[in-house]
PDB file of N, CA and C in Angstrom:
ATOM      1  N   UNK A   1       0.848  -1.173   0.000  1.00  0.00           N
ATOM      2  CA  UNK A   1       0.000   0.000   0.000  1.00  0.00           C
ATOM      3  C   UNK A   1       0.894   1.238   0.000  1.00  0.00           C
ATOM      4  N   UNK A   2       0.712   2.188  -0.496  1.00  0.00           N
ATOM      5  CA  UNK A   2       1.337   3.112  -0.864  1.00  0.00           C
ATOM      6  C   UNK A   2       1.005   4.236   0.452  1.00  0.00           C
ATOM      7  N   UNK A   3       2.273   5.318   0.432  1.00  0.00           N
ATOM      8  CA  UNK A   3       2.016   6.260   1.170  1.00  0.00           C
ATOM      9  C   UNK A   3       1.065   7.343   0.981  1.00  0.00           C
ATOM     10  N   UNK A   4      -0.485   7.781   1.265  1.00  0.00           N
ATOM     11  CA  UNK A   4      -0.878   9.124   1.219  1.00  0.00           C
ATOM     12  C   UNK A   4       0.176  10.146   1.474  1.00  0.00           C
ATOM     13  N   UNK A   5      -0.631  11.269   0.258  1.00  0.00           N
ATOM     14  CA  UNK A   5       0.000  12.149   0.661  1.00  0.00           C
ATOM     15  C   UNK A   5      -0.349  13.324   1.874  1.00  0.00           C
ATOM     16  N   UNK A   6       0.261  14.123   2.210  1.00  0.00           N
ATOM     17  CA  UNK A   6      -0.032  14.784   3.074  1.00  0.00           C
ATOM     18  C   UNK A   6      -1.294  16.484   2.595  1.00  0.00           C
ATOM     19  N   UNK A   7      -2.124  16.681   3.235  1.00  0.00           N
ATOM     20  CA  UNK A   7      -2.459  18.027   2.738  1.00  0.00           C
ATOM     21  C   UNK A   7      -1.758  18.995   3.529  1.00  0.00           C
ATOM     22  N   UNK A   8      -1.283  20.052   2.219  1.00  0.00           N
ATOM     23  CA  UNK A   8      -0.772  21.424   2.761  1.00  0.00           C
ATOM     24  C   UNK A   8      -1.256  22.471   3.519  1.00  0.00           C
ATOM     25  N   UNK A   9      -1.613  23.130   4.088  1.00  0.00           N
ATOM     26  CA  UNK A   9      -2.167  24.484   4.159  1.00  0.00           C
ATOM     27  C   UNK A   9      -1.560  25.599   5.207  1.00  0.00           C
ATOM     28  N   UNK A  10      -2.695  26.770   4.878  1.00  0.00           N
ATOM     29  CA  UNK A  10      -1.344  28.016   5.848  1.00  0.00           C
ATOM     30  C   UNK A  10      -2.586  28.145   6.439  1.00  0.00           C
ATOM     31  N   UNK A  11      -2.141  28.799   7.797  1.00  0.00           N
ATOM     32  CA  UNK A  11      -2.986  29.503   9.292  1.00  0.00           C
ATOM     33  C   UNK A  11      -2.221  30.008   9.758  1.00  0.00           C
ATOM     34  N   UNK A  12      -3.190  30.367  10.936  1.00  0.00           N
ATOM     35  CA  UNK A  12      -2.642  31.489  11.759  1.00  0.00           C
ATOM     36  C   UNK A  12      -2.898  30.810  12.970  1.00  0.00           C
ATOM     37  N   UNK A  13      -1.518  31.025  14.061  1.00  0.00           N
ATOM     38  CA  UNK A  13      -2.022  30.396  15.658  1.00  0.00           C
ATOM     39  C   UNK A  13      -2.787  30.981  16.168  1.00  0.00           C
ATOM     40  N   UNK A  14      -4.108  30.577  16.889  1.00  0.00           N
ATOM     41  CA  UNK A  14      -4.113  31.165  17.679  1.00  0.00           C
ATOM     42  C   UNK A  14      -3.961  31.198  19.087  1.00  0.00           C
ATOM     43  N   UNK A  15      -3.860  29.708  19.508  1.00  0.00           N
ATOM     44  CA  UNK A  15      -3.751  29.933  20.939  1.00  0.00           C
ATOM     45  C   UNK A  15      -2.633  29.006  21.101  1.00  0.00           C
ATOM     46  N   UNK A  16      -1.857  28.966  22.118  1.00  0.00           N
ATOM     47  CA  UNK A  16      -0.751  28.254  22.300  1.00  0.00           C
ATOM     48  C   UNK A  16      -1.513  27.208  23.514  1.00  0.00           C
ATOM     49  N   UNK A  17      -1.812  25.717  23.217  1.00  0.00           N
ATOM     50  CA  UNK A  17      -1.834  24.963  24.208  1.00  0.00           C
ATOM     51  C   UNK A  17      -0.713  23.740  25.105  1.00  0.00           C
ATOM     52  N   UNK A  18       0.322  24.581  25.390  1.00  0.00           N
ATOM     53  CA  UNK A  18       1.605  24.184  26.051  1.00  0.00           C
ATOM     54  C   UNK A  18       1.607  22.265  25.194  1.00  0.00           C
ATOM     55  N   UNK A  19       2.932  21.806  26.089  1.00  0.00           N
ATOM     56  CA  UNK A  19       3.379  20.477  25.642  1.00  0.00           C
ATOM     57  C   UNK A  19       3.641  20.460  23.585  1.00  0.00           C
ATOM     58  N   UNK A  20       3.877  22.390  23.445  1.00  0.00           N
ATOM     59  CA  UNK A  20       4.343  22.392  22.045  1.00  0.00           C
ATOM     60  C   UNK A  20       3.350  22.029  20.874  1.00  0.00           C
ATOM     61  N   UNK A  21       2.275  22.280  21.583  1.00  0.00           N
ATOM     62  CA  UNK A  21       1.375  21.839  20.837  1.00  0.00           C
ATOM     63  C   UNK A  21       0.314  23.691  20.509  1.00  0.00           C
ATOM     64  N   UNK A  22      -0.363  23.470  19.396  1.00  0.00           N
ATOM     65  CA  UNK A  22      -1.221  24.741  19.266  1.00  0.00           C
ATOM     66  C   UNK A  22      -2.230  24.932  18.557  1.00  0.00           C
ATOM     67  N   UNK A  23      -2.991  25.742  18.552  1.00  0.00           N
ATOM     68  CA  UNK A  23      -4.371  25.583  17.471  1.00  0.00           C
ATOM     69  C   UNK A  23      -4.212  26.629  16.340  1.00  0.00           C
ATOM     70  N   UNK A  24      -4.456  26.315  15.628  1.00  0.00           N
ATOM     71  CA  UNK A  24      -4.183  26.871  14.260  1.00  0.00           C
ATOM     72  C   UNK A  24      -5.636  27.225  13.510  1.00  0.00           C
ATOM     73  N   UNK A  25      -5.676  27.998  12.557  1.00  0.00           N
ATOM     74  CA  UNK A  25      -6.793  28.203  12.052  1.00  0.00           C
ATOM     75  C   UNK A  25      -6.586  28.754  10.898  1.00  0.00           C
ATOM     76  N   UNK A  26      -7.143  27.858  10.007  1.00  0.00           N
ATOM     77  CA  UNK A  26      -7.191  28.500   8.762  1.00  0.00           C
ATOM     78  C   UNK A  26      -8.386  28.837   7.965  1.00  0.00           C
ATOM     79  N   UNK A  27      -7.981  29.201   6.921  1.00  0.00           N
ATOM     80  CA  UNK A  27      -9.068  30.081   6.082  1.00  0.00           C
ATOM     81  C   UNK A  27     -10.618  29.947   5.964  1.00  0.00           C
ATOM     82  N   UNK A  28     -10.669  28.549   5.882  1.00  0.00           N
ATOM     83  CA  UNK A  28     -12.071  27.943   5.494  1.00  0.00           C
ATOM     84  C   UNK A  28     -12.690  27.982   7.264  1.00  0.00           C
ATOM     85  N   UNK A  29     -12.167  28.622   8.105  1.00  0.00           N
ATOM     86  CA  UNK A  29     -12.300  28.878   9.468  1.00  0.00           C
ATOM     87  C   UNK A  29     -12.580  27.373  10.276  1.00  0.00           C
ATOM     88  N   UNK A  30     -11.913  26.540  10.126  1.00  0.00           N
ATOM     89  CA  UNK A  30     -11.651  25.141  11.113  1.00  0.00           C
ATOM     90  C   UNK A  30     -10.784  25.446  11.840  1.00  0.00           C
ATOM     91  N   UNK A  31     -10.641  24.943  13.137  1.00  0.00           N
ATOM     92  CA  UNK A  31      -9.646  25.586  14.178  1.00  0.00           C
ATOM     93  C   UNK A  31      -8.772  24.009  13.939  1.00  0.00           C
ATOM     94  N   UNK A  32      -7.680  23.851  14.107  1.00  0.00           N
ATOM     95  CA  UNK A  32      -6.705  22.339  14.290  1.00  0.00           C
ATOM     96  C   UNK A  32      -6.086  22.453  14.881  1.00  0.00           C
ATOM     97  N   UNK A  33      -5.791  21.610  15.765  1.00  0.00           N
ATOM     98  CA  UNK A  33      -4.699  21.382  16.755  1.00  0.00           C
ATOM     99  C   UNK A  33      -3.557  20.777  16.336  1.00  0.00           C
ATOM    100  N   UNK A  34      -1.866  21.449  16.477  1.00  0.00           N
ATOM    101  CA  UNK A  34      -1.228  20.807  15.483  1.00  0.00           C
ATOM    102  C   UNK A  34       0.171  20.667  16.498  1.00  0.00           C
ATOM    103  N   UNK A  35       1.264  20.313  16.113  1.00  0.00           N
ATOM    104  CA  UNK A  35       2.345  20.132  17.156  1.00  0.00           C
ATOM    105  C   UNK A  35       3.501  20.649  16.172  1.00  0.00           C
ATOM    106  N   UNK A  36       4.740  21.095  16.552  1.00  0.00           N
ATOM    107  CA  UNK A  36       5.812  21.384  16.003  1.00  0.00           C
ATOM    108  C   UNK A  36       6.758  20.040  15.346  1.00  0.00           C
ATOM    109  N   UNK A  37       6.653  20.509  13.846  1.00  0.00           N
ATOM    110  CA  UNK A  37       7.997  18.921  13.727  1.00  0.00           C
ATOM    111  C   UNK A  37       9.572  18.986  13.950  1.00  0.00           C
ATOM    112  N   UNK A  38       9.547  17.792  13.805  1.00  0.00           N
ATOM    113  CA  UNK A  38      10.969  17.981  14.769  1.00  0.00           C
ATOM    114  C   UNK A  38      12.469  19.048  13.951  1.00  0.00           C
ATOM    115  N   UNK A  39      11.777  19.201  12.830  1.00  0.00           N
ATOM    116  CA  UNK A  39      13.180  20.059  12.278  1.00  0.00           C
ATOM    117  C   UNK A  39      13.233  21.733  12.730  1.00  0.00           C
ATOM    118  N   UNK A  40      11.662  21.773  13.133  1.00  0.00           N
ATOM    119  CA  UNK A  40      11.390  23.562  13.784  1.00  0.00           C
ATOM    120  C   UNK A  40      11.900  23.329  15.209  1.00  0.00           C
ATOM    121  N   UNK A  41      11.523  22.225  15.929  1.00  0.00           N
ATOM    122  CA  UNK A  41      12.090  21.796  17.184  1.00  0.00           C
ATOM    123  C   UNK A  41      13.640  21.644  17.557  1.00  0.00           C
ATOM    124  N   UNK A  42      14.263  20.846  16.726  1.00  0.00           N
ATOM    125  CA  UNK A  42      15.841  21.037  16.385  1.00  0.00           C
ATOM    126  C   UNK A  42      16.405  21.979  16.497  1.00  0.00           C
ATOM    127  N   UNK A  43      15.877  23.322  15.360  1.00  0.00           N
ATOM    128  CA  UNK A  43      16.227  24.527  15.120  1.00  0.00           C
ATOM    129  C   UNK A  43      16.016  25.991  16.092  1.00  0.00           C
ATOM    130  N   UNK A  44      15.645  25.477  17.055  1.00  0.00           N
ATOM    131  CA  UNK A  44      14.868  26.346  18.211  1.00  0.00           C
ATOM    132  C   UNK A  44      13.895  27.463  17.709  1.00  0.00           C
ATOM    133  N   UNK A  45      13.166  27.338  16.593  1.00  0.00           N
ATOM    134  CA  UNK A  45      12.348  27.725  16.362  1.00  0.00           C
ATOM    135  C   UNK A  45      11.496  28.447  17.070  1.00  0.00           C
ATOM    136  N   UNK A  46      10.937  29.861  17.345  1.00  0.00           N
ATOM    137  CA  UNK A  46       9.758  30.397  18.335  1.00  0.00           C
ATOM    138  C   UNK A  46       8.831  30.276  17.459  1.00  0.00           C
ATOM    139  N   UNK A  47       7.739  30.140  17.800  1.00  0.00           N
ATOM    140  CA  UNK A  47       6.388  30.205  17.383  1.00  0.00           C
ATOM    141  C   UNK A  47       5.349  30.594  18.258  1.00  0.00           C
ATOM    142  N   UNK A  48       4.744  31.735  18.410  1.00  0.00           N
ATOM    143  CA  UNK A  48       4.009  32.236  19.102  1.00  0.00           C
ATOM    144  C   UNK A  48       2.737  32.771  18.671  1.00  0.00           C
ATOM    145  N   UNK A  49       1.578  33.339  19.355  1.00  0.00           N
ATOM    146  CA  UNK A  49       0.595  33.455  18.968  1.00  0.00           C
ATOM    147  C   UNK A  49       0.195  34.581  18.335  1.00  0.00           C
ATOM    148  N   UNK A  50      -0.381  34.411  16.555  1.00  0.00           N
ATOM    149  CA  UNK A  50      -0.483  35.401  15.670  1.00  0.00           C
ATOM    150  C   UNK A  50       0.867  35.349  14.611  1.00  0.00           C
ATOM    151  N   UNK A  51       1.496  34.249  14.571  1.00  0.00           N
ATOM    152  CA  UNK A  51       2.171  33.911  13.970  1.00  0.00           C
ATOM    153  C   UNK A  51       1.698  32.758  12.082  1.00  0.00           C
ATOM    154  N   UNK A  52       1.915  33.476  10.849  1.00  0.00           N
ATOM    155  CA  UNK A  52       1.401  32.333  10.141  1.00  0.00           C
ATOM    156  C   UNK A  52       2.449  31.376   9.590  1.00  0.00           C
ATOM    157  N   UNK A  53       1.544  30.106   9.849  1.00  0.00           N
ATOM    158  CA  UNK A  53       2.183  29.114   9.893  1.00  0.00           C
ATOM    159  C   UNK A  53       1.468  27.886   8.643  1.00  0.00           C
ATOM    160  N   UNK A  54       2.754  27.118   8.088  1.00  0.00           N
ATOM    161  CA  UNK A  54       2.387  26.341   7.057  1.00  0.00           C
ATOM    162  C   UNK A  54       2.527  25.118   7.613  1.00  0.00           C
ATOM    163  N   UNK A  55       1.465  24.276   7.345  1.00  0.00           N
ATOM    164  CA  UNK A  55       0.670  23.112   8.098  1.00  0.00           C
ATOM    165  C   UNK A  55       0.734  21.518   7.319  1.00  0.00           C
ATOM    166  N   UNK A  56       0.581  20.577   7.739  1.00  0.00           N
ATOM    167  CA  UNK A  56       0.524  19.420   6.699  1.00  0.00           C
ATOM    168  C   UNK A  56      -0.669  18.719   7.739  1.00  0.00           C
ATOM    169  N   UNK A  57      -1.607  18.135   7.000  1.00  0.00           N
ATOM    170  CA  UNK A  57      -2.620  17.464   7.528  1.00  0.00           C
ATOM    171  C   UNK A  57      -2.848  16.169   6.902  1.00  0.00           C
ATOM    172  N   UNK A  58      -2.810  15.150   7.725  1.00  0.00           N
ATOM    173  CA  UNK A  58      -3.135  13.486   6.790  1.00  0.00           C
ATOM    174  C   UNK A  58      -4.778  13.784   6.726  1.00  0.00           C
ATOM    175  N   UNK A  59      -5.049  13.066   5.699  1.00  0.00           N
ATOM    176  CA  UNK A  59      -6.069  12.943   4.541  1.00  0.00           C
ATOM    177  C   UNK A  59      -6.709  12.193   5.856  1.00  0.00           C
ATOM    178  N   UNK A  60      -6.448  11.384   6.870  1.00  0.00           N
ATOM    179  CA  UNK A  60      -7.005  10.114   7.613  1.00  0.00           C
ATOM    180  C   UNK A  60      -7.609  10.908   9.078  1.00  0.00           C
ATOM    181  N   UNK A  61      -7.243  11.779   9.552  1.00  0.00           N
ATOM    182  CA  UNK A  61      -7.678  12.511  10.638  1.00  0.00           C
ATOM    183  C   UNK A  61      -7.833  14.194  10.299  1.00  0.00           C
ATOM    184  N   UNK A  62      -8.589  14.951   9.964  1.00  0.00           N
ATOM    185  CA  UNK A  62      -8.488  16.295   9.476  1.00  0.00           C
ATOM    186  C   UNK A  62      -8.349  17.263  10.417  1.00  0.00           C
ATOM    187  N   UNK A  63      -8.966  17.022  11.726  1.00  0.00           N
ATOM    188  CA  UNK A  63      -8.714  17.887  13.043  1.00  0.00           C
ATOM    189  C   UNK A  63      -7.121  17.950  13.559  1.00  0.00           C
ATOM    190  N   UNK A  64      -6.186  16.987  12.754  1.00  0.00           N
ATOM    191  CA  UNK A  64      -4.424  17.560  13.774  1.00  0.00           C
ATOM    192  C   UNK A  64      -3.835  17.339  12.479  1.00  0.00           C
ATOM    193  N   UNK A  65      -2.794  18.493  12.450  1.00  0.00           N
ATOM    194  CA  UNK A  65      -1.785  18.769  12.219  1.00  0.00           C
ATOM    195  C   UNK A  65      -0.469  19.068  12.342  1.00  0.00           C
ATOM    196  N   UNK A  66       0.372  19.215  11.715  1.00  0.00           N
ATOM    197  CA  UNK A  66       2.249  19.263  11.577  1.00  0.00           C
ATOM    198  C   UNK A  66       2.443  20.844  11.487  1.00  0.00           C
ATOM    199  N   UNK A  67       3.058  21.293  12.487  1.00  0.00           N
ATOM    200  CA  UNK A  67       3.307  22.864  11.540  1.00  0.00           C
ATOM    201  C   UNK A  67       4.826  22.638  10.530  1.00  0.00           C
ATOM    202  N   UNK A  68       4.570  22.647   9.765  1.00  0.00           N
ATOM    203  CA  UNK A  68       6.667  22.459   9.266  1.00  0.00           C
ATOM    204  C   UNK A  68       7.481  24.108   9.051  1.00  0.00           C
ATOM    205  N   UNK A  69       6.713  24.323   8.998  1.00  0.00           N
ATOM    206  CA  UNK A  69       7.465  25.939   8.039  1.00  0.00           C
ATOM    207  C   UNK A  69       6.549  27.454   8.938  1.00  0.00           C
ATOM    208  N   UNK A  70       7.502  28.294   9.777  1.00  0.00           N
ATOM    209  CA  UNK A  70       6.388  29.506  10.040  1.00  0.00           C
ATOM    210  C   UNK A  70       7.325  30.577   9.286  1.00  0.00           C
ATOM    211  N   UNK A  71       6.212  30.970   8.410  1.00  0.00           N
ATOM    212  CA  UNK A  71       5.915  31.779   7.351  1.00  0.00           C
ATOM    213  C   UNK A  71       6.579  33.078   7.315  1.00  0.00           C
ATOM    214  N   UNK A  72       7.659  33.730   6.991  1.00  0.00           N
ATOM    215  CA  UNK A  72       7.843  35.112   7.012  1.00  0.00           C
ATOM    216  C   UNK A  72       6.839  36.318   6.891  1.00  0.00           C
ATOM    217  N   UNK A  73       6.709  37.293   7.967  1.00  0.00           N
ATOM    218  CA  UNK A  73       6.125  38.308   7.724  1.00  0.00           C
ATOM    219  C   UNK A  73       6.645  39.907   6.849  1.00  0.00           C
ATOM    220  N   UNK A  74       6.134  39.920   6.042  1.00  0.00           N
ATOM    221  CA  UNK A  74       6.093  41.441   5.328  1.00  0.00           C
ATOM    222  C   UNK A  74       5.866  42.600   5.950  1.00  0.00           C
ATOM    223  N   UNK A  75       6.358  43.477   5.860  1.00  0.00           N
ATOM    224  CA  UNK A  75       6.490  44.790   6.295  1.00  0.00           C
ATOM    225  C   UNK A  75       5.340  45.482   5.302  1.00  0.00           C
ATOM    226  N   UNK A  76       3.940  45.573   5.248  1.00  0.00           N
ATOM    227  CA  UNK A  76       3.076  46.112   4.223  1.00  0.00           C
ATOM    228  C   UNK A  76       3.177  47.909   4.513  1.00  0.00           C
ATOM    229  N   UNK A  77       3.970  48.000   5.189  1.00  0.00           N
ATOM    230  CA  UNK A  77       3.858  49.650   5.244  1.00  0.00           C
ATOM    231  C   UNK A  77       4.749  50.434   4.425  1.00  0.00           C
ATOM    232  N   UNK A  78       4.234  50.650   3.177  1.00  0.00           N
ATOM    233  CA  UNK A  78       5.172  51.252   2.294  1.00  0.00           C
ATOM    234  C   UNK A  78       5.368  53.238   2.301  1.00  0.00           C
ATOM    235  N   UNK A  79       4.710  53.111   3.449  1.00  0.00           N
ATOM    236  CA  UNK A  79       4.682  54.725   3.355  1.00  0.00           C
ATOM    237  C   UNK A  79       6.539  55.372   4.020  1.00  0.00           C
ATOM    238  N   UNK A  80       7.022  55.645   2.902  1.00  0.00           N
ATOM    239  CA  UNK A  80       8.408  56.628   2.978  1.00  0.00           C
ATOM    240  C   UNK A  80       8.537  57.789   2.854  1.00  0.00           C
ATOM    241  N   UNK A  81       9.201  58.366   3.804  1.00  0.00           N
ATOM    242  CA  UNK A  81       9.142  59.978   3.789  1.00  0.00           C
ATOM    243  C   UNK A  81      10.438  60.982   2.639  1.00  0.00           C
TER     244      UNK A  81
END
């Protein structure tokens, strides 16, 4: 039997529920509970709340997720004097 693949998606934390674990929420507004993988863990990674974060979800449970990747933020304030 072959491996499923994983689904992708991006959110936003919102609440941090300790033991490295957190709820995430994305677009289609489902809240998921997801845990850090071990290469953000390795890397001492912060991840805190209001942070967006890119997610992997198995096809077999849709409520938990992987965070792998948190997302760089943009500076949208282009106003220069």
């Amino acid at each position: 039997m072959a491996k499923q693949d994983n689904i992708e998606l991006e959110g936003e934390v919102i609440a941090e529920l300790g033991n490295s674990m957190f709820k995430v929420k994305i677009p289609t507004g489902q809240e998921l509970i997801c845990t850090i993988s071990g290469k953000i863990r390795k890397n001492f990674i912060r991840i805190i709340v209001g942070d967006r974060v890119k997610i992997q979800v198995s096809p077999y449970d849709l409520t938990r997720g992987r965070i792998t990747t948190r997302l760089k933020v943009y500076n949208t304030n282009t106003n220069q004097n």
